[in-house]
N, C-alpha and C. Protein backbone atom coordinates (compact mmCIF):
# COMPACT_ATOMS: atom_id res chain seq x y z
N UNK A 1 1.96 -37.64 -13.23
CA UNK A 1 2.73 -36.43 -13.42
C UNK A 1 2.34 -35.41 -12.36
N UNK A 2 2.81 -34.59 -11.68
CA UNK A 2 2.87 -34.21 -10.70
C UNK A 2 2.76 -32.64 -11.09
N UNK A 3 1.61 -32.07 -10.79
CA UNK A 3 0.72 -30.48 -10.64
C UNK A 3 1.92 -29.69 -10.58
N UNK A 4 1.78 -28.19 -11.39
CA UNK A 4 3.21 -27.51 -11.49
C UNK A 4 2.32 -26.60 -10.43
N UNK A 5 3.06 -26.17 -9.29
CA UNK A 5 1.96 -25.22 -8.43
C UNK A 5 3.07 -23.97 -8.62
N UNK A 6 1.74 -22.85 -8.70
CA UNK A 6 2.10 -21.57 -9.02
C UNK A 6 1.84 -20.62 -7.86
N UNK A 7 2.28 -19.81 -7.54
CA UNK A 7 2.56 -18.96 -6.17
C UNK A 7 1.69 -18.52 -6.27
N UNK A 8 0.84 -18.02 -4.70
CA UNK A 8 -0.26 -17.33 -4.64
C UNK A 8 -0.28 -15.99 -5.31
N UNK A 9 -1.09 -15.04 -5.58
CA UNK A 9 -0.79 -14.01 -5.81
C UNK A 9 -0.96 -13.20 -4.36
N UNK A 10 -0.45 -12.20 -4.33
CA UNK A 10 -0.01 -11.12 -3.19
C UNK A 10 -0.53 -9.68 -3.53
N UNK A 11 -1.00 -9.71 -2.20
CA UNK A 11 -1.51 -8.58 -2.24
C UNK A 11 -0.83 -7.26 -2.57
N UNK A 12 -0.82 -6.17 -3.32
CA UNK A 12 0.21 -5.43 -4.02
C UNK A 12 0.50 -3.88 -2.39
N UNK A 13 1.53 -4.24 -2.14
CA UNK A 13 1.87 -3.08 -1.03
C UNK A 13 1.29 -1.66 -1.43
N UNK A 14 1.46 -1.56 -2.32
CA UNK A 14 0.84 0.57 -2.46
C UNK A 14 -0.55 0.35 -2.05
N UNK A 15 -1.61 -0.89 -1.84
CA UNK A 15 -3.01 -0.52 -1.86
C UNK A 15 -3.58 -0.57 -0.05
N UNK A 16 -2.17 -0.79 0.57
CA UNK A 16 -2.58 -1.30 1.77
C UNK A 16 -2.00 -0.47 3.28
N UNK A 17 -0.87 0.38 2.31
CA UNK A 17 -0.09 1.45 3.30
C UNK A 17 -1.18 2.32 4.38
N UNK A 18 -2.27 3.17 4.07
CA UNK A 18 -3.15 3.60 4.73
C UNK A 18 -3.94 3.70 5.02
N UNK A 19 -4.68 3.18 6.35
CA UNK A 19 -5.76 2.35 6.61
C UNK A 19 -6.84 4.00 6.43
N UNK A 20 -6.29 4.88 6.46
CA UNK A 20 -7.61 5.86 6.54
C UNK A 20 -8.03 6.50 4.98
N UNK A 21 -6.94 5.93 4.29
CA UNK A 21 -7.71 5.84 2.70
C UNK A 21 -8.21 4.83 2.34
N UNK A 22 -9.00 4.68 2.69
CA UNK A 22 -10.49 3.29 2.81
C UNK A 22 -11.42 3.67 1.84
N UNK A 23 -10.98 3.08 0.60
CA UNK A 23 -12.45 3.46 -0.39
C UNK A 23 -13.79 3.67 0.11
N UNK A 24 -14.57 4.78 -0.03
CA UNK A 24 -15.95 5.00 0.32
C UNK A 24 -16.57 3.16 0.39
N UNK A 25 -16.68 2.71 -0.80
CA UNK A 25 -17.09 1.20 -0.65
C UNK A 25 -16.92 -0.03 0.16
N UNK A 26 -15.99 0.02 1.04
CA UNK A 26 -15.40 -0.38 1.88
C UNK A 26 -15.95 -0.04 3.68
N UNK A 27 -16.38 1.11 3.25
CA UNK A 27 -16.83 1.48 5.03
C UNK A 27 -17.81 0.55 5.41
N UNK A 28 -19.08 0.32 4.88
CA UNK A 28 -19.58 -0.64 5.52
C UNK A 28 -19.41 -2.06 5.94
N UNK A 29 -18.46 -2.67 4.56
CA UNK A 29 -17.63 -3.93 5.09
C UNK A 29 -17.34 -4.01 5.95
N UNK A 30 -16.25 -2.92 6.22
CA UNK A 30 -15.01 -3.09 7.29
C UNK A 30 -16.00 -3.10 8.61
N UNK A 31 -17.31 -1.68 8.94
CA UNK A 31 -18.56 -2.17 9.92
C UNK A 31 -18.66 -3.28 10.19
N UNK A 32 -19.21 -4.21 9.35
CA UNK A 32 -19.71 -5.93 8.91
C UNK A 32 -18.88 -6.27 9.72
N UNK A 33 -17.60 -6.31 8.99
CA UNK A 33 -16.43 -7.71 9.32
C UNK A 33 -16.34 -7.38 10.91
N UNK A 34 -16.38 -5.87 11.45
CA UNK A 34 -15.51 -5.58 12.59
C UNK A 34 -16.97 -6.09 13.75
N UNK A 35 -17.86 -6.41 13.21
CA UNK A 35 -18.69 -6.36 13.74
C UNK A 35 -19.34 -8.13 14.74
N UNK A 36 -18.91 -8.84 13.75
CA UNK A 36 -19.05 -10.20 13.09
C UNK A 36 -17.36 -10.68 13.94
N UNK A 37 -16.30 -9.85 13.76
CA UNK A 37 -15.12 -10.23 14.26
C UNK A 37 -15.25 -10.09 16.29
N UNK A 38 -16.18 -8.77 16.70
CA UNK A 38 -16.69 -8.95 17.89
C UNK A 38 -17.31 -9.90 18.81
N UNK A 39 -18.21 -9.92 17.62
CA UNK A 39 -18.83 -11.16 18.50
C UNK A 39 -18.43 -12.77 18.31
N UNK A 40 -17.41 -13.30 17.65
CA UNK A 40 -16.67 -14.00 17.56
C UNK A 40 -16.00 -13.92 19.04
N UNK A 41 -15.21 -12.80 19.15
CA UNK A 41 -14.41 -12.91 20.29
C UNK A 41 -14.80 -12.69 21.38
N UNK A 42 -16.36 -12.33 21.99
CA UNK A 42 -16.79 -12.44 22.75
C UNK A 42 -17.27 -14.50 23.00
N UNK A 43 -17.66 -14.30 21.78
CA UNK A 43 -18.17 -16.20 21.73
C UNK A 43 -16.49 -16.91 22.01
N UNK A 44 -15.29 -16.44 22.02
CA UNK A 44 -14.41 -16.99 22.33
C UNK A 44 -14.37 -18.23 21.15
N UNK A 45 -14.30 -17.56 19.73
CA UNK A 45 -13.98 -18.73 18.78
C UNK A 45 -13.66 -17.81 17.43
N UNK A 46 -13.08 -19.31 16.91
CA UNK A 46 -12.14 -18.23 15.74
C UNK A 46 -13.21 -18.09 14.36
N UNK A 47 -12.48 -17.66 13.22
CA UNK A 47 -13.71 -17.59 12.16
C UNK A 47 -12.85 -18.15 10.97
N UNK A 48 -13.59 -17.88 9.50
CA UNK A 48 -13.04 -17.97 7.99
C UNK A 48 -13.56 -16.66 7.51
N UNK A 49 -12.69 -16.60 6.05
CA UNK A 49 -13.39 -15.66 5.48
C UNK A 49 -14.65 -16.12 4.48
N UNK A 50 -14.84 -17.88 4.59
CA UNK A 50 -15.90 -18.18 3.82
C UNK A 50 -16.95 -17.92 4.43
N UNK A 51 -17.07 -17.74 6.11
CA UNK A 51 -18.00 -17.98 7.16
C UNK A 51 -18.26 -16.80 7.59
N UNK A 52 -17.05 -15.89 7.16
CA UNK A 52 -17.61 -14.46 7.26
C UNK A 52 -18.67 -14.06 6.35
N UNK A 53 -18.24 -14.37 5.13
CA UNK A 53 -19.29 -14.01 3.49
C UNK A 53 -20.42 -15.05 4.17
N UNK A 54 -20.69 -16.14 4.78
CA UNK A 54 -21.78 -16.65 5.00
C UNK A 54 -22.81 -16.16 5.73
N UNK A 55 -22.29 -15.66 6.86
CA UNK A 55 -22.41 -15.07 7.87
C UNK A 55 -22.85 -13.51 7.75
N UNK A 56 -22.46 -12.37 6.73
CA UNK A 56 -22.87 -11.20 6.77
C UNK A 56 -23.55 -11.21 4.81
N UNK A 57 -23.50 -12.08 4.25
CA UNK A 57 -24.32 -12.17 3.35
C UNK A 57 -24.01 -10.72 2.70
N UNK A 58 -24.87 -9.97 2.12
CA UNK A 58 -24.77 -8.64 1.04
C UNK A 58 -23.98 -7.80 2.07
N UNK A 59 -24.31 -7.59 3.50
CA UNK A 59 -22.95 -6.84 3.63
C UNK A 59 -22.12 -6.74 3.84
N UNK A 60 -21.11 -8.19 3.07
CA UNK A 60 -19.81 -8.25 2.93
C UNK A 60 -19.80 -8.44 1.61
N UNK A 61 -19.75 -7.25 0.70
CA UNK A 61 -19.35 -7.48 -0.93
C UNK A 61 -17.92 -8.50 -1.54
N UNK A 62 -17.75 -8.98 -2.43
CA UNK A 62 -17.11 -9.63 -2.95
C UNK A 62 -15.75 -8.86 -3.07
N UNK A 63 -14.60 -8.83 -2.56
CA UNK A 63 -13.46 -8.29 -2.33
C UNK A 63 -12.16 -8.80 -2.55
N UNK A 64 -11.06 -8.15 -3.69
CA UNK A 64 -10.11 -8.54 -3.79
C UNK A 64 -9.32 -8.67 -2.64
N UNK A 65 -8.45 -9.21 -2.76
CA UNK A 65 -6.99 -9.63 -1.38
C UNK A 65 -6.82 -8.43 -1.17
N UNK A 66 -6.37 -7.76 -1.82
CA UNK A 66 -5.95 -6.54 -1.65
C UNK A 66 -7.25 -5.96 -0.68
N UNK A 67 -8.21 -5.64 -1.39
CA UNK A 67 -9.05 -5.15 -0.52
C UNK A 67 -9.60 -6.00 1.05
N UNK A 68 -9.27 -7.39 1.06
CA UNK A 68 -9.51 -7.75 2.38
C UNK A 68 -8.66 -7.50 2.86
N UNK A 69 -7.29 -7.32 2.83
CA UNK A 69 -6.09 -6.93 3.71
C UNK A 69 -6.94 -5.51 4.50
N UNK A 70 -6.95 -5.00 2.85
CA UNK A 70 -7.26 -3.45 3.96
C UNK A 70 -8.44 -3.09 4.42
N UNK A 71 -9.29 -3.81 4.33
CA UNK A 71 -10.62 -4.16 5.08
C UNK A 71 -9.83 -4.47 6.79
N UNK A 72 -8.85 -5.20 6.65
CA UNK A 72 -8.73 -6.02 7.79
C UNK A 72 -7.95 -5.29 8.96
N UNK A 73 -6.97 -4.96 7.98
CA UNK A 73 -6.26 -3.38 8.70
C UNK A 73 -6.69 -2.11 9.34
N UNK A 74 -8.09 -2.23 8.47
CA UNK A 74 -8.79 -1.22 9.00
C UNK A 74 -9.87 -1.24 10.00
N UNK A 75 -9.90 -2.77 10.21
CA UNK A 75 -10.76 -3.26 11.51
C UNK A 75 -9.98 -3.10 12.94
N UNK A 76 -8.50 -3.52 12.17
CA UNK A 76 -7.76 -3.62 13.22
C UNK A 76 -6.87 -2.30 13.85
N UNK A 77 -6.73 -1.49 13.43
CA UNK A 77 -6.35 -0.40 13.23
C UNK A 77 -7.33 0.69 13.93
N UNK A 78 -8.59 0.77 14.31
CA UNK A 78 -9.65 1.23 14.93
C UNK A 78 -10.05 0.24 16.08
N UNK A 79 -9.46 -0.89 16.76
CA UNK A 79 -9.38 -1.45 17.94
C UNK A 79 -8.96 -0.50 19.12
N UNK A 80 -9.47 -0.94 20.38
CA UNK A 80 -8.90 -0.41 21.23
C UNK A 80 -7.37 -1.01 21.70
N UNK A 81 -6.07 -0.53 22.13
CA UNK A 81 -5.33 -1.48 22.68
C UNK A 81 -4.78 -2.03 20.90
N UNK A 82 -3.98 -3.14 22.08
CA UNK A 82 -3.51 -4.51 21.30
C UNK A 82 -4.71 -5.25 21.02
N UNK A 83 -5.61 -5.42 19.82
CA UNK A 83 -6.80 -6.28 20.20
C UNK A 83 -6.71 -6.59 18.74
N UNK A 84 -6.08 -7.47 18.51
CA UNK A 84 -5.89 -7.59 16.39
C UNK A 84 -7.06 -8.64 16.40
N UNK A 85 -8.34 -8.17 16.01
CA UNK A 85 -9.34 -9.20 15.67
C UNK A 85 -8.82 -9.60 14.74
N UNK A 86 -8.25 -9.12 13.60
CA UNK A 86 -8.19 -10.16 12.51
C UNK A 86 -7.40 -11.31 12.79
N UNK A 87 -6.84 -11.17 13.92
CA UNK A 87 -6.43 -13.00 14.37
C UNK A 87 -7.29 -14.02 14.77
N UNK A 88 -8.21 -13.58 14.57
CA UNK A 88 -9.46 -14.34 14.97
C UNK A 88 -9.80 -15.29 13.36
N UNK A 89 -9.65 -14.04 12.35
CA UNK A 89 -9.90 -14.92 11.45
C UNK A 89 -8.60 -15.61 10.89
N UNK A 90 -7.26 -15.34 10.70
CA UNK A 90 -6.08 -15.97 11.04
C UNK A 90 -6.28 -17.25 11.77
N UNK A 91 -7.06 -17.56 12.87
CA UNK A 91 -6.38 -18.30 13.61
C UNK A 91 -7.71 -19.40 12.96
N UNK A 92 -8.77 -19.07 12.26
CA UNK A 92 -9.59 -20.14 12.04
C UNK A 92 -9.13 -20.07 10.19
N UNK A 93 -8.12 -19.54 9.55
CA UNK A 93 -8.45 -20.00 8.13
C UNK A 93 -7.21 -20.04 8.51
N UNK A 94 -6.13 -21.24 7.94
CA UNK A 94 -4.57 -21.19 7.79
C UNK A 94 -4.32 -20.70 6.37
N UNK A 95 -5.06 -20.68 5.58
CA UNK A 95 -5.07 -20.20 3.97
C UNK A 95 -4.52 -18.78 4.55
N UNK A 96 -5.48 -17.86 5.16
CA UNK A 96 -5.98 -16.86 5.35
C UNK A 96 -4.34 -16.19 5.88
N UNK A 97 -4.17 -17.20 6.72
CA UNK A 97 -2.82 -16.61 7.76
C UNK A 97 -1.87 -16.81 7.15
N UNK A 98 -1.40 -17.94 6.15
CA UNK A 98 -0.06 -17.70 5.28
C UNK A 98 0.00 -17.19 4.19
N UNK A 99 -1.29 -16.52 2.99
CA UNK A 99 -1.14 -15.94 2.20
C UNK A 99 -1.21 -14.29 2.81
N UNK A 100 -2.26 -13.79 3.77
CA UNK A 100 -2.60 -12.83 3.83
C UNK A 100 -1.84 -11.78 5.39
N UNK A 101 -2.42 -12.69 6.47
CA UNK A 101 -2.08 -12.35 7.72
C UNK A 101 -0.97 -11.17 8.05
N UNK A 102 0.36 -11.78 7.30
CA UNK A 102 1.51 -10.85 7.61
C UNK A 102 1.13 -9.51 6.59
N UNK A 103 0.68 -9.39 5.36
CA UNK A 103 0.08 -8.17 4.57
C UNK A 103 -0.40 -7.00 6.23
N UNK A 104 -1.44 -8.07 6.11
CA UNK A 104 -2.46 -7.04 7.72
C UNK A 104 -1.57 -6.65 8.40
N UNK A 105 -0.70 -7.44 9.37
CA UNK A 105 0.59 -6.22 10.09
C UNK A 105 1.08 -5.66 9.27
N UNK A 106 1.64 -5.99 8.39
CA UNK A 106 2.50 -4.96 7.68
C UNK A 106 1.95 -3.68 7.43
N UNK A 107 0.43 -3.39 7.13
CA UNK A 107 0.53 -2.83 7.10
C UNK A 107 -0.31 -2.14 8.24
N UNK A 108 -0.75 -2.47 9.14
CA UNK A 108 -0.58 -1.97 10.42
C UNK A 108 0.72 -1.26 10.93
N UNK A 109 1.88 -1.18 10.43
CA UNK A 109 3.56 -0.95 10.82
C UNK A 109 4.05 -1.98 11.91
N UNK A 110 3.58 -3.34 11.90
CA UNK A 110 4.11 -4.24 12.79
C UNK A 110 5.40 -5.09 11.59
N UNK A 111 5.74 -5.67 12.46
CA UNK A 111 6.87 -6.83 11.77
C UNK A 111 6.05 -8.35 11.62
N UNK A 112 6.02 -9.06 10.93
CA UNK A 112 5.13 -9.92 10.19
C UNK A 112 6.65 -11.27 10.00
N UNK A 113 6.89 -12.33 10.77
CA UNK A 113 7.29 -12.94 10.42
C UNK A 113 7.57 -14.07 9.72
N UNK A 114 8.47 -14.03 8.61
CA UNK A 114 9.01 -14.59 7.48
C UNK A 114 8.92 -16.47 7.53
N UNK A 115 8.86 -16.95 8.49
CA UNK A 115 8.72 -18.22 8.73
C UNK A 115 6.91 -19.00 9.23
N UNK A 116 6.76 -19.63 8.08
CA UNK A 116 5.24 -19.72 8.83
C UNK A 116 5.26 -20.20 10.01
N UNK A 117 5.91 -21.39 10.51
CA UNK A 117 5.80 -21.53 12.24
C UNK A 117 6.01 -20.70 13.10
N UNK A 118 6.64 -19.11 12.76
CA UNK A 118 6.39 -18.56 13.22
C UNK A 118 5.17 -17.12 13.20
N UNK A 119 4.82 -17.43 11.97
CA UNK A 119 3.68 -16.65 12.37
C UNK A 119 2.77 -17.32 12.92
N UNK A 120 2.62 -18.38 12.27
CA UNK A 120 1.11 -19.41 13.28
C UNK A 120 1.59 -18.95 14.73
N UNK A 121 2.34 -18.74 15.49
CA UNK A 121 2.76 -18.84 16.36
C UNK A 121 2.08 -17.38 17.01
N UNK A 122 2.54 -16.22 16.33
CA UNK A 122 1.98 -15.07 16.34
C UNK A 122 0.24 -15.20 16.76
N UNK A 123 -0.24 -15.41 15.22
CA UNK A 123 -1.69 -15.86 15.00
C UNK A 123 -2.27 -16.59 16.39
N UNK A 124 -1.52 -17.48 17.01
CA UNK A 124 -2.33 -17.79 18.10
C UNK A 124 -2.10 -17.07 19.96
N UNK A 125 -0.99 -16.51 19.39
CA UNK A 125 -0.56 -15.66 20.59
C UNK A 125 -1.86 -14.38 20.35
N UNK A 126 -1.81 -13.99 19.24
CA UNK A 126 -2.99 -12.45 18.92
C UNK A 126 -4.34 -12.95 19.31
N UNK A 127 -4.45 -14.05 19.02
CA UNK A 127 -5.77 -14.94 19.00
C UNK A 127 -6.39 -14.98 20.59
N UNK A 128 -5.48 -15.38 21.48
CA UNK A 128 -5.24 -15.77 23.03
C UNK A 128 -5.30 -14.31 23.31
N UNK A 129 -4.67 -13.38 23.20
CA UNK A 129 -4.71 -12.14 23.82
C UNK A 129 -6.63 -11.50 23.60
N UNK A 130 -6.97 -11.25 22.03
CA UNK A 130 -8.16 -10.74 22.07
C UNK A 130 -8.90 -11.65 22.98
N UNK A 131 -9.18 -13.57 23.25
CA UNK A 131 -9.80 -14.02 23.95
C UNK A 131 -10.05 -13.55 25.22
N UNK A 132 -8.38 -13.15 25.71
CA UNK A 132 -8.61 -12.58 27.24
C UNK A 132 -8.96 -11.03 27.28
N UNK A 133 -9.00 -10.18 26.11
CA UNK A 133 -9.27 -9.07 26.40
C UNK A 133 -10.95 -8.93 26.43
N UNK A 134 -11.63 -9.91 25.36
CA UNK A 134 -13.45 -9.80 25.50
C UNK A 134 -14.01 -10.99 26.42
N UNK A 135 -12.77 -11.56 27.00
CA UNK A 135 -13.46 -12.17 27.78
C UNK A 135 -15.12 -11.64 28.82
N UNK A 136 -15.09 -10.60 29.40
CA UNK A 136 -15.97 -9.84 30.47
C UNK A 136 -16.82 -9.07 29.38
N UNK A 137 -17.02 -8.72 27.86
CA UNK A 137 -17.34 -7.90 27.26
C UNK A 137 -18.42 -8.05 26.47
């Protein structure tokens, strides 16, 4: 008999509109992740969000979707340029990039497209750009 699969849940739009209402609890994460997402893209390689929590241990607290969107938005959103680290972790979790990814532009005010081959597509175009931007860095 064949598994009834039930839709991911989604991250709820009102919690993700403004990256500068960042729960007090959240500032140091978003530090962590943005931090951890650097040197990734200097190492010229992608990440997870399991390898992130592995990787920054207590200071990456346990965080709803909702709150990693806007963790993520808010990493990305305080970049210099076009530099969407969170394609970094996009481009190493595919979980990551078809439940969550388009949330993060969106609410960045980008357009987030509706077809996953084409966001993977995105995801590795964003991915390729931060590579060449930390390349020297």
């Amino acid at each position: 008999m064949a598994e009834k699969a039930f839709p991911a849940a989604q991250p709820q739009p009102d919690a993700i509109t403004e990256p500068a209402k960042l729960p007090d609890r959240l500032v140091p994460a978003v530090a962590a992740v943005r931090g951890a997402l650097k040197k990734a893209a200097r190492e010229r390689t992608t990440t997870s969000w399991n390898r992130l929590e592995h990787q920054l241990g207590s200071a990456l607290p346990s965080l709803t979707s909702n709150e990693r969107v806007l963790a993520l938005a808010q990493v990305d959103w305080s970049t210099a340029g076009d530099e969407p680290l969170s394609s970094l972790l996009a481009a190493g979790d595919l979980h990551f990039t078809y439940q969550y990814y388009g949330h993060v532009l969106t609410a960045l005010g980008l357009d987030a497209p509706d077809d996953d081959e084409d966001l993977r597509d995105v995801v590795e175009a964003d991915a390729e750009q931060v590579f060449t931007d930390w390349r020297f860095r």
